[in-house]
C-alpha atoms as a PDB file:
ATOM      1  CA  UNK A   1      -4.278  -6.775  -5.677  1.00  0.00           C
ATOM      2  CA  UNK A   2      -3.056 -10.126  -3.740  1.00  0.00           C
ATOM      3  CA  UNK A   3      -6.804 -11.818  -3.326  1.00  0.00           C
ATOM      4  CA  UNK A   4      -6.581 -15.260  -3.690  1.00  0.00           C
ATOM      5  CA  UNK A   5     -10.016 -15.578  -4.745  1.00  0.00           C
ATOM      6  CA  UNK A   6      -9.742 -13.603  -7.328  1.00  0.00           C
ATOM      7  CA  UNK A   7      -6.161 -15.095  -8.579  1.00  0.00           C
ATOM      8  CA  UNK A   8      -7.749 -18.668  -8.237  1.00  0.00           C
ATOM      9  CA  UNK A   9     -10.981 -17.129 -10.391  1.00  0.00           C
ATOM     10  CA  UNK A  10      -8.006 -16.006 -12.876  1.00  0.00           C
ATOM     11  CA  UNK A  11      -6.790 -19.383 -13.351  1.00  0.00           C
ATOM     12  CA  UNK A  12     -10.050 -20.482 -13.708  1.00  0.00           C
ATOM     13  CA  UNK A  13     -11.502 -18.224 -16.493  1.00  0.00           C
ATOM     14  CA  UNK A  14      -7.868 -18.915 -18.123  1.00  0.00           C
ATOM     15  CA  UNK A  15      -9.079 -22.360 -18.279  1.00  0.00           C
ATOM     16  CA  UNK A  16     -13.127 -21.764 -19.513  1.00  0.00           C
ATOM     17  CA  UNK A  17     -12.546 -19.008 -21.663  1.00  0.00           C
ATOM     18  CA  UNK A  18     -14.539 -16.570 -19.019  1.00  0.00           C
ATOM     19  CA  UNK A  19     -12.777 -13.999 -17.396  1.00  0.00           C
ATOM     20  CA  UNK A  20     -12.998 -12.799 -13.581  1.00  0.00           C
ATOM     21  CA  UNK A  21     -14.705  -9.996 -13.271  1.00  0.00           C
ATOM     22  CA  UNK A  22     -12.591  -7.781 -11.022  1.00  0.00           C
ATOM     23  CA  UNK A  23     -15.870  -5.885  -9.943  1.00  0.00           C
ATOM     24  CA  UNK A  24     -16.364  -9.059  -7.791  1.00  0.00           C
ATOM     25  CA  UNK A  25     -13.706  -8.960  -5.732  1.00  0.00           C
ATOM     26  CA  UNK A  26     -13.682  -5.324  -3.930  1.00  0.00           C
ATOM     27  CA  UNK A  27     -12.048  -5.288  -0.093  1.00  0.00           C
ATOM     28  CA  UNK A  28     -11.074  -2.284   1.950  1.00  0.00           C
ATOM     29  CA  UNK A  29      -7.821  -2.641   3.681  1.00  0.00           C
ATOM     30  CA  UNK A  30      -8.051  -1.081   7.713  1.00  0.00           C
ATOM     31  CA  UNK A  31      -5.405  -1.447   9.852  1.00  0.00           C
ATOM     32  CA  UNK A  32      -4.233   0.351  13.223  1.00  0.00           C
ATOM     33  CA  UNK A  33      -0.785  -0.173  14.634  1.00  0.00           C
ATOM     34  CA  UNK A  34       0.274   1.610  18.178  1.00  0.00           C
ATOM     35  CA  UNK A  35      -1.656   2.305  21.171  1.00  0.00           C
ATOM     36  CA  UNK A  36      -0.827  -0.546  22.595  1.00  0.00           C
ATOM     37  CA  UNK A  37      -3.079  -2.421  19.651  1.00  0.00           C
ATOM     38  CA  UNK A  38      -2.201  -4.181  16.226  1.00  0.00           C
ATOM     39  CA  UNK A  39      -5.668  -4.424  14.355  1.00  0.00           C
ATOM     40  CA  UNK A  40      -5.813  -6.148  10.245  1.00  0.00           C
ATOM     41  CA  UNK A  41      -9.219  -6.005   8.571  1.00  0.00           C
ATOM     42  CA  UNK A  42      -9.683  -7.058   5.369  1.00  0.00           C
ATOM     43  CA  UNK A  43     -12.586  -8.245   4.160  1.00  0.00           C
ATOM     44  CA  UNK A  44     -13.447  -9.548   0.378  1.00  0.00           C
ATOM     45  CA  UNK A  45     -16.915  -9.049  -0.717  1.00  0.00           C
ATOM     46  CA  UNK A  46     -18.963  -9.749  -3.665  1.00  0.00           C
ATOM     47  CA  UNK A  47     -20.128  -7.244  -6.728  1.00  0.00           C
ATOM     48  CA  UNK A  48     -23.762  -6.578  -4.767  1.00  0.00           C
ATOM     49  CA  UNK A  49     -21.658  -4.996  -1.918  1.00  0.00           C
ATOM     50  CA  UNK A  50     -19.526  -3.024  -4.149  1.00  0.00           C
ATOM     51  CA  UNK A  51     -21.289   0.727  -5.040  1.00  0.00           C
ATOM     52  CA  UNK A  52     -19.264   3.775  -6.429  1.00  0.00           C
ATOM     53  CA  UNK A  53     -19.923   7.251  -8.487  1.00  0.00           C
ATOM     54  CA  UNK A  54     -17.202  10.355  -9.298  1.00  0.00           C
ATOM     55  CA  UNK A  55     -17.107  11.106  -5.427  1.00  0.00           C
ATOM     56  CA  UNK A  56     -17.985   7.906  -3.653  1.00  0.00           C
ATOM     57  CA  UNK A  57     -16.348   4.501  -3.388  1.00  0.00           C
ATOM     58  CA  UNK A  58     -19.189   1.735  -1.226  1.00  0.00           C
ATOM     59  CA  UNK A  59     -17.705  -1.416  -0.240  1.00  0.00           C
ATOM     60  CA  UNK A  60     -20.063  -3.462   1.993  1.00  0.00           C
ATOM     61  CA  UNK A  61     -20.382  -1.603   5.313  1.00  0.00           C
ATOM     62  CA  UNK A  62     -17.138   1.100   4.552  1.00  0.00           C
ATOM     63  CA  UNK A  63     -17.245   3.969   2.170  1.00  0.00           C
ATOM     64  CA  UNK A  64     -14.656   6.688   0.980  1.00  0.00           C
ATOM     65  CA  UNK A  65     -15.955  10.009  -0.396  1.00  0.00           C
ATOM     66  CA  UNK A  66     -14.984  13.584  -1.330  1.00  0.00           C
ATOM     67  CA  UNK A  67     -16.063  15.940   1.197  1.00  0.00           C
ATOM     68  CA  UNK A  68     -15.742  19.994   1.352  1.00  0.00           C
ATOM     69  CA  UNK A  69     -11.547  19.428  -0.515  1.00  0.00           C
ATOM     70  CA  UNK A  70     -11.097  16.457   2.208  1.00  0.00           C
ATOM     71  CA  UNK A  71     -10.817  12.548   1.543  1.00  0.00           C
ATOM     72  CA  UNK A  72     -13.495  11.016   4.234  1.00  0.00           C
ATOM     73  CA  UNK A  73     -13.314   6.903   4.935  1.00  0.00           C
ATOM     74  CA  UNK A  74     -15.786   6.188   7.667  1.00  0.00           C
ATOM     75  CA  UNK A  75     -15.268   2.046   8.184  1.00  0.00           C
ATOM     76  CA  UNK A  76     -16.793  -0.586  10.229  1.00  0.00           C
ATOM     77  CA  UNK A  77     -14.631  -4.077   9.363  1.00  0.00           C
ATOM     78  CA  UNK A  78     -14.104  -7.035  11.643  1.00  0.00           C
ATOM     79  CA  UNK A  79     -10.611  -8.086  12.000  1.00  0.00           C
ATOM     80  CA  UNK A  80      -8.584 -11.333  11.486  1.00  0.00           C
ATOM     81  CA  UNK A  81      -7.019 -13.375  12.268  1.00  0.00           C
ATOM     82  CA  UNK A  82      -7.557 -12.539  15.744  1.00  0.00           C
ATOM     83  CA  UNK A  83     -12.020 -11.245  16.071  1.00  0.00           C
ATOM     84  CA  UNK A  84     -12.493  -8.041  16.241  1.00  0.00           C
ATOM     85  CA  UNK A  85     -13.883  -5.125  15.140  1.00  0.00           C
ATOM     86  CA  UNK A  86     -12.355  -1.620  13.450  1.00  0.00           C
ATOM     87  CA  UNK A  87     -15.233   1.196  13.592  1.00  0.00           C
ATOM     88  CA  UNK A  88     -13.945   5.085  12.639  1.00  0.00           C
ATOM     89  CA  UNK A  89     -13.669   7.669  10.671  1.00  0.00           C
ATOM     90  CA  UNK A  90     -10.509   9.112   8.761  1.00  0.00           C
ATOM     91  CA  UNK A  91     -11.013  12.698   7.417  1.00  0.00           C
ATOM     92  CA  UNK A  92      -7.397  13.349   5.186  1.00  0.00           C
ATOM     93  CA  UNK A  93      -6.706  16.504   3.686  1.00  0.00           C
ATOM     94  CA  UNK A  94      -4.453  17.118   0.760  1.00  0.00           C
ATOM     95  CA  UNK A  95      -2.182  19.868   1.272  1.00  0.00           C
ATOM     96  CA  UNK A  96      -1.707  19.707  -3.052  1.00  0.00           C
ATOM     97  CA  UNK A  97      -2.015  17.301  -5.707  1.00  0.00           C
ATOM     98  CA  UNK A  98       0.439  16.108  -8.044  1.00  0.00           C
ATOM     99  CA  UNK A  99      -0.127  16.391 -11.449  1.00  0.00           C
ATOM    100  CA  UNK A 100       2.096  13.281 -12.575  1.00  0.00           C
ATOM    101  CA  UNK A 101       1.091   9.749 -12.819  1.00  0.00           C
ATOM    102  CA  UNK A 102       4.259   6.982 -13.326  1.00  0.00           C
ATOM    103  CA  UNK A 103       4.384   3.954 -15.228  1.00  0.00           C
ATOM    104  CA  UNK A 104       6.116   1.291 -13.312  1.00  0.00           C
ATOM    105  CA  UNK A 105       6.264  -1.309 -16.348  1.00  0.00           C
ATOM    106  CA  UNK A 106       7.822  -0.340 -20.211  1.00  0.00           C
ATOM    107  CA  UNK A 107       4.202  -0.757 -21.437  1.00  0.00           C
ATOM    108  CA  UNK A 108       2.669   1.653 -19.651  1.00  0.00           C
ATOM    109  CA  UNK A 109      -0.069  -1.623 -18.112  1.00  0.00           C
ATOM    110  CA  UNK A 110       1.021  -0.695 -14.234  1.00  0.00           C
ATOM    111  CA  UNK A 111       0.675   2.860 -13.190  1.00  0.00           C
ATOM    112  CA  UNK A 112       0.672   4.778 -10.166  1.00  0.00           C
ATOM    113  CA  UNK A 113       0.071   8.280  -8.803  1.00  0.00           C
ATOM    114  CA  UNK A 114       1.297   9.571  -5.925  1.00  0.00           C
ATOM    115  CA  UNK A 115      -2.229  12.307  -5.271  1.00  0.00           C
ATOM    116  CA  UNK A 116      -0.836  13.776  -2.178  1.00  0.00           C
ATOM    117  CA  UNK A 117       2.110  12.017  -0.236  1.00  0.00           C
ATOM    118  CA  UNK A 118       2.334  15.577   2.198  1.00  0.00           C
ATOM    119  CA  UNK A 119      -1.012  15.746   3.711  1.00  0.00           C
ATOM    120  CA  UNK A 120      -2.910  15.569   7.011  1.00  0.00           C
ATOM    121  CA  UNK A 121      -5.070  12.732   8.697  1.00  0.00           C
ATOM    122  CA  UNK A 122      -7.512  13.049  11.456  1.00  0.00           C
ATOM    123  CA  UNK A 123      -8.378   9.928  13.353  1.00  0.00           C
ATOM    124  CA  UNK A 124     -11.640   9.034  15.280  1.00  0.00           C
ATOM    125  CA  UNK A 125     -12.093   5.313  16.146  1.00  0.00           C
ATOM    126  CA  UNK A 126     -14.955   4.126  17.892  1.00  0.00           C
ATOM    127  CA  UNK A 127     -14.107   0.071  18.190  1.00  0.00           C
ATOM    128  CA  UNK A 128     -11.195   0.900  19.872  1.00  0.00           C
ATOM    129  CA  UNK A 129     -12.107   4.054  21.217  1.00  0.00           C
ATOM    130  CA  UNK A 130      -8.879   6.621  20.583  1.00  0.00           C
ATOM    131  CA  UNK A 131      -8.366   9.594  18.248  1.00  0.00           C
ATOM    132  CA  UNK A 132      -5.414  10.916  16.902  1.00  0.00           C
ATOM    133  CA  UNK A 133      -3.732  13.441  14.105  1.00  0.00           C
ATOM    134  CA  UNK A 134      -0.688  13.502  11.795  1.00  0.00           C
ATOM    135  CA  UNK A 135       0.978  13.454   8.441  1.00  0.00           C
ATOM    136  CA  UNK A 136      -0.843  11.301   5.968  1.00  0.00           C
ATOM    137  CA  UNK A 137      -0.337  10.033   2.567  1.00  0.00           C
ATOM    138  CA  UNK A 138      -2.310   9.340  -0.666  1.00  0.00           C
ATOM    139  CA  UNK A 139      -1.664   7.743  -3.911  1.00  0.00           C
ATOM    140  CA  UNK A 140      -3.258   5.663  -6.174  1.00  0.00           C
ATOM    141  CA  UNK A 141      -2.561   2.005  -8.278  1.00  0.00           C
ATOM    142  CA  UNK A 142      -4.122   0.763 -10.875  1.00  0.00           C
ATOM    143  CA  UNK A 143      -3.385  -1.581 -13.989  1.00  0.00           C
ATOM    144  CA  UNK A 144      -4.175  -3.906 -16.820  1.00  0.00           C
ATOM    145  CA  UNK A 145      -2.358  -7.237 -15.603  1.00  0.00           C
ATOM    146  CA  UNK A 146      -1.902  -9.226 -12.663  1.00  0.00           C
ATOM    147  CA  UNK A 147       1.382  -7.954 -10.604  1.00  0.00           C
ATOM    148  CA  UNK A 148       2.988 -11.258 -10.950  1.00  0.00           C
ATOM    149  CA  UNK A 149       2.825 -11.248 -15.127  1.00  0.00           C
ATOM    150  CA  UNK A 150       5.458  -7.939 -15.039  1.00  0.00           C
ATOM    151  CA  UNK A 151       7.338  -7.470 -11.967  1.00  0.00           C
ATOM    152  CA  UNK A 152       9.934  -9.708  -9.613  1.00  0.00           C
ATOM    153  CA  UNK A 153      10.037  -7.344  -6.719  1.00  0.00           C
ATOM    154  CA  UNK A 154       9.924  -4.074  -5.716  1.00  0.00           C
ATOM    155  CA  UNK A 155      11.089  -1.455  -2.301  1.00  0.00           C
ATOM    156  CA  UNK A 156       9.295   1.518  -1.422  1.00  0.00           C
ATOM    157  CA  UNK A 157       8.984   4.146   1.118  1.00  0.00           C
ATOM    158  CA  UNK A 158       7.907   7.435   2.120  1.00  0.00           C
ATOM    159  CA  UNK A 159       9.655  10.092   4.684  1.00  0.00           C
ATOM    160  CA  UNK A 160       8.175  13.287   5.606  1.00  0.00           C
ATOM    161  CA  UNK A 161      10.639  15.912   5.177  1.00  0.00           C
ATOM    162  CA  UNK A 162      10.838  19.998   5.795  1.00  0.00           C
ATOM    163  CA  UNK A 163       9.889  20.875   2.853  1.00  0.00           C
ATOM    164  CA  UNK A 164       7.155  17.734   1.573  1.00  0.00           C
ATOM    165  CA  UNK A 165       7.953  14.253   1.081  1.00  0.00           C
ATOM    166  CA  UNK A 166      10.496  11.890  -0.378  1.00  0.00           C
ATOM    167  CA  UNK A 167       9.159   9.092  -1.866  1.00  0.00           C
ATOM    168  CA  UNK A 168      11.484   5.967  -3.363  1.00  0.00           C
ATOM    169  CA  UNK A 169       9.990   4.013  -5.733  1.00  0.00           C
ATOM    170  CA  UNK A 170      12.656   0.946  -6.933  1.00  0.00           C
ATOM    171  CA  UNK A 171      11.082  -1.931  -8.806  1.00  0.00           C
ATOM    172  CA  UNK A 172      12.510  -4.826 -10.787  1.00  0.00           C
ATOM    173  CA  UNK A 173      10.728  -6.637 -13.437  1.00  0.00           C
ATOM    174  CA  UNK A 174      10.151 -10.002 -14.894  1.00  0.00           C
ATOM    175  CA  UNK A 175      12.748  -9.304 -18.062  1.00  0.00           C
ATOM    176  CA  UNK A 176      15.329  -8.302 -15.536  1.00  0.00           C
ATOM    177  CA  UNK A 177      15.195  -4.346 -16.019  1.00  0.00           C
ATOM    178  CA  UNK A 178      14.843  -2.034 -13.224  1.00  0.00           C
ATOM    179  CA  UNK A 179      13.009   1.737 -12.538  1.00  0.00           C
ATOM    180  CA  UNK A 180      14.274   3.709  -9.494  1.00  0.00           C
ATOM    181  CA  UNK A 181      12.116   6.539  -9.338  1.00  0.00           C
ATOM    182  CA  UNK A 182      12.926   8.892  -6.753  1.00  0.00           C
ATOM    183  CA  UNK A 183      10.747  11.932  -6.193  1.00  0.00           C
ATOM    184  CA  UNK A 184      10.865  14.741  -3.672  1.00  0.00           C
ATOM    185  CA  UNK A 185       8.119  16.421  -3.616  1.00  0.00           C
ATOM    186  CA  UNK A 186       6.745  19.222  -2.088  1.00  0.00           C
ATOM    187  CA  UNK A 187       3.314  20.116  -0.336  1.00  0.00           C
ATOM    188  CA  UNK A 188       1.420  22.375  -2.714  1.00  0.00           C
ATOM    189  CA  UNK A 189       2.244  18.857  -5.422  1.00  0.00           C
ATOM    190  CA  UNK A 190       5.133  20.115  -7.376  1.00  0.00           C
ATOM    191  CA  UNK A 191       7.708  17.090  -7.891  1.00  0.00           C
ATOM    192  CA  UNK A 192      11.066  17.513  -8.379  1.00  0.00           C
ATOM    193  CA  UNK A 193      12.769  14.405  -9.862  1.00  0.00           C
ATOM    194  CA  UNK A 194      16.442  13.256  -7.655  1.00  0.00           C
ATOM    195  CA  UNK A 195      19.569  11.592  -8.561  1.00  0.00           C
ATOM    196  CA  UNK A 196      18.934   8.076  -7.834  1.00  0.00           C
ATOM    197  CA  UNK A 197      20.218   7.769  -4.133  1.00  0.00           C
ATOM    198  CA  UNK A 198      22.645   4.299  -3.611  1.00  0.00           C
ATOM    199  CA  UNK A 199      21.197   0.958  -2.229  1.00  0.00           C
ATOM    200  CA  UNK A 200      21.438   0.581   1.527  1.00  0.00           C
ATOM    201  CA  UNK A 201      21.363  -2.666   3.444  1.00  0.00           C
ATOM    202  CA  UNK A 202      18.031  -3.651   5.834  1.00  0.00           C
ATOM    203  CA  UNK A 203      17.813  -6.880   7.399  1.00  0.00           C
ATOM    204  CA  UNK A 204      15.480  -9.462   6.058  1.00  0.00           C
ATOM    205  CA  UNK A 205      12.151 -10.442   7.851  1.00  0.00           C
ATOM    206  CA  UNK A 206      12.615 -12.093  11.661  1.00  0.00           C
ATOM    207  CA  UNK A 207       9.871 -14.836  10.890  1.00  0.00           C
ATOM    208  CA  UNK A 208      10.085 -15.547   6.921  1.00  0.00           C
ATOM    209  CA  UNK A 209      13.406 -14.104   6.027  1.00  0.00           C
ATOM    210  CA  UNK A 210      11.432 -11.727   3.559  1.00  0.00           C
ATOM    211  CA  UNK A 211      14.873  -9.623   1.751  1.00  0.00           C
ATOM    212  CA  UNK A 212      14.461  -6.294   1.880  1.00  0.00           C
ATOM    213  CA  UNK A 213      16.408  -3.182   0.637  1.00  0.00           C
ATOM    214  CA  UNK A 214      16.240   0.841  -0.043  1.00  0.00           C
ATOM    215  CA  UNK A 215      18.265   3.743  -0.787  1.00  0.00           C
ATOM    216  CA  UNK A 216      19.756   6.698   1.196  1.00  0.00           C
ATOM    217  CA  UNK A 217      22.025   9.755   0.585  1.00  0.00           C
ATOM    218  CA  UNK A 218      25.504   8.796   0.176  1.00  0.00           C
ATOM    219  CA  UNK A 219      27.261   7.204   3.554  1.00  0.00           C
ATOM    220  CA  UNK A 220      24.020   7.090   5.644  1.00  0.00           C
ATOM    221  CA  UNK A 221      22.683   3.686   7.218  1.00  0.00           C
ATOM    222  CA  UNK A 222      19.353   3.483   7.649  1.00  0.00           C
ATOM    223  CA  UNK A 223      17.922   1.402  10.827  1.00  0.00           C
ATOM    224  CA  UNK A 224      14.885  -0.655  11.087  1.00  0.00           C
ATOM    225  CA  UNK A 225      12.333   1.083  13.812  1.00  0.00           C
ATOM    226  CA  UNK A 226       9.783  -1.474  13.878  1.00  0.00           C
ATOM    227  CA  UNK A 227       8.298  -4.213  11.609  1.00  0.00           C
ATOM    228  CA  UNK A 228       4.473  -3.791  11.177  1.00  0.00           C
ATOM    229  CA  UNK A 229       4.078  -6.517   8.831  1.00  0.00           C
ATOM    230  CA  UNK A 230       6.313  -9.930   8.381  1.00  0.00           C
ATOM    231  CA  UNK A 231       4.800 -12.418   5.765  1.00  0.00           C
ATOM    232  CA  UNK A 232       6.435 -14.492   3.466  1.00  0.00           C
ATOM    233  CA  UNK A 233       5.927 -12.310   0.246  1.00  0.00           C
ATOM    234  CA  UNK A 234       5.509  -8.944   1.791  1.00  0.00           C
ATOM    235  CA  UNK A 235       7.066  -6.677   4.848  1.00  0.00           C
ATOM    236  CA  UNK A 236       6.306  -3.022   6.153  1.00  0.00           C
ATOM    237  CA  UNK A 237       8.554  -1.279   8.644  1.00  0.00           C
ATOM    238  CA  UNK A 238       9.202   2.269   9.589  1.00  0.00           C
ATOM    239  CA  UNK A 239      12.981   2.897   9.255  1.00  0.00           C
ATOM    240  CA  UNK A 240      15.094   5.965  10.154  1.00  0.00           C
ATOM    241  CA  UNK A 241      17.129   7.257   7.159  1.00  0.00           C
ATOM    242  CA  UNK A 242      18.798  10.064   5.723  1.00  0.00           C
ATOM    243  CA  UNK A 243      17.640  11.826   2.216  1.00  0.00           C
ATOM    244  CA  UNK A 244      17.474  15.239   0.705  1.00  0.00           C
ATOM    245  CA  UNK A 245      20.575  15.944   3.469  1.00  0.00           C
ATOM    246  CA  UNK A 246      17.725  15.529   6.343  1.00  0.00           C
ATOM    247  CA  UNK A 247      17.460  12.723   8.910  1.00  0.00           C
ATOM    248  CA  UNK A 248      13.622  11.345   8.406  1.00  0.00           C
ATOM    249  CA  UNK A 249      11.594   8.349   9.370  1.00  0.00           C
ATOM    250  CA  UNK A 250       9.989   6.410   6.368  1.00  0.00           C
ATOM    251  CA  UNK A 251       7.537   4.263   6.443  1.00  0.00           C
ATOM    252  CA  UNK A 252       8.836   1.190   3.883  1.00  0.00           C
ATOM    253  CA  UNK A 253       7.800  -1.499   2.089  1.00  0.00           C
ATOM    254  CA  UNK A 254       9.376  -4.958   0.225  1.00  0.00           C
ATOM    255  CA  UNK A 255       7.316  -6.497  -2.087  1.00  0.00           C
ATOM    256  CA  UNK A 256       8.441 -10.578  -3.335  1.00  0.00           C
ATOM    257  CA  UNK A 257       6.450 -11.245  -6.593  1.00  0.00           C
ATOM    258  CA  UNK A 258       7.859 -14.587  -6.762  1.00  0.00           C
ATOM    259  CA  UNK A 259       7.209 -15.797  -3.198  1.00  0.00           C
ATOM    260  CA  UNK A 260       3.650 -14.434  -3.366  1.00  0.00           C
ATOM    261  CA  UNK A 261       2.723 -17.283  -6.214  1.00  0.00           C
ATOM    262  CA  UNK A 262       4.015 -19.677  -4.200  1.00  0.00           C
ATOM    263  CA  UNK A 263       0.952 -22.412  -3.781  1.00  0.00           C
ATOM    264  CA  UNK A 264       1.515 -22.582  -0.361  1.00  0.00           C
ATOM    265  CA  UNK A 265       1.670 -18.941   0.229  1.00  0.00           C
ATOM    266  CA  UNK A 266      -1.309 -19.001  -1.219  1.00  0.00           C
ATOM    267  CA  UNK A 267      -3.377 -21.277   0.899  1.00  0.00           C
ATOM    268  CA  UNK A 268      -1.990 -19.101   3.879  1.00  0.00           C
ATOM    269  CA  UNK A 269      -4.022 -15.870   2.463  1.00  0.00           C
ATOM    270  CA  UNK A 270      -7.510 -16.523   3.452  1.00  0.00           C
ATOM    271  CA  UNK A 271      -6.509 -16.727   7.220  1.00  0.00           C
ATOM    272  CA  UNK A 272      -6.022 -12.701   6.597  1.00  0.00           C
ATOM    273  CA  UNK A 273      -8.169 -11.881   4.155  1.00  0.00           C
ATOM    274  CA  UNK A 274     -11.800 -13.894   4.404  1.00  0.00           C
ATOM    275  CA  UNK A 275     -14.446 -13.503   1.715  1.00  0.00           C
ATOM    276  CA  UNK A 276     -18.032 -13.211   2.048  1.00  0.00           C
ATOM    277  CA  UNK A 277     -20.807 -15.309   0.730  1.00  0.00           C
ATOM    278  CA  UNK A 278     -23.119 -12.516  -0.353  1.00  0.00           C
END
């Protein structure tokens, strides 16, 4: 989704008349915050590494697959841009699936599904060695064109709440329109569809100033927790807020369309996110 090696092979095949092949450009995203540790891995690899049937997803030395109901990632990624090494296993179980899957654009190119946003994860990590269990969440992105050709920007998040999850979904596109969808939705997958809650104030970024934004019931004033992630086109926090009447923590996201096609922003990538040769 934001490789530069595969945005630069874009450009290129623009240019030649040969399209990327997206095949060629798989990466699985592992990252552990807490325990005292902040851990990115993030790996691009080429088409050879990339292997995948109706149950099982290969990439290089990591592989997801459908196990006895249960989503099992076992993972074994080195880390930037500080060396290291991620090794585990993440067994997460769906507590029910949604049957609804949303178009974020007006031509139905950008779509998303949100499987199971009320489920459970269990953690074992060998490289560092610590285990752990807790609510999880699961959905699902996929598309026919490049972010950057539909949207501007967009704010999510996700709160466990009593009875599920409540899950904000407010994106603005390139023409200038905007989808709020706000979902809560409960843990055997039924979704209920909410009044769209007003915007609430969050500060920007510390480092690069990144805006971001969400919403909240009516007179609430949600609080940043903790940044996880502060880059120049893209932040992740956990916030406390209140929805659905019930004071949650959500784990949010701001996403800058615009800043992440900046050439500079660009060159910046590949210090996060190396590729491999073979």
């Amino acid at each position: 989704m934001f490789s530069p090696y595969y945005a630069w092979a874009r450009r290129k095949g623009a240019r030649t008349g040969r399209p990327a092949d997206p095949h060629d450009f798989p990466a699985m995203n592992v990252v552990l915050y807490g325990h005292g540790h902040k851990r990115w891995a993030l790996t691009e690899r080429r088409r050879g590494a990339l292997s995948r049937d109706a149950t099982t997803l290969e990439i290089g030395p990591s592989q997801m697959r459908w196990e006895d109901g249960a989503l099992v990632v076992e993972f074994d990624e080195r880390t930037m841009p500080v060396p290291g090494r991620l090794k585990g296993r993440v067994r997460l179980t769906p507590s029910g699936e949604t049957p609804q899957i949303f178009a974020l654009d007006a031509g139905g190119r950008h779509m998303w599904w949100p499987i199971a946003p009320a489920s459970r994860a269990e953690v074992t990590l060998e490289h560092p060695g610590l285990s752990f269990s807790g609510d999880a969440y699961f959905d699902m992105n996929f598309g026919e064109r490049p972010l950057e050709a539909d949207f501007d920007w967009w704010n999510w998040s996700r709160a466990p709440t009593s009875r599920g999850a409540c899950v904000l979904y407010d994106v603005v596109r390139l023409d200038g329109s905007r989808q709020v969808l706000a979902l809560d939705i409960g843990r055997d997958g039924t979704v209920d569809d909410l009044a769209t809650p007003p915007l609430a104030a969050l500060p920007p970024g510390t480092i690069w100033r990144m805006p971001r934004e969400t919403r909240a019931d009516p007179g609430a004033a949600p609080r940043l927790v903790k940044t996880f992630e502060d880059t120049p086109f893209y932040t992740r926090s956990e916030i406390t807020t209140r929805l659905l009447g019930e004071d949650v923590r959500a784990m949010h996201e701001s996403l800058s369309m615009p800043r992440f096609t900046k050439g500079w922003v660009q060159t910046l990538l590949p210090f996060r996110m190396p590729r491999t040769v073979w």
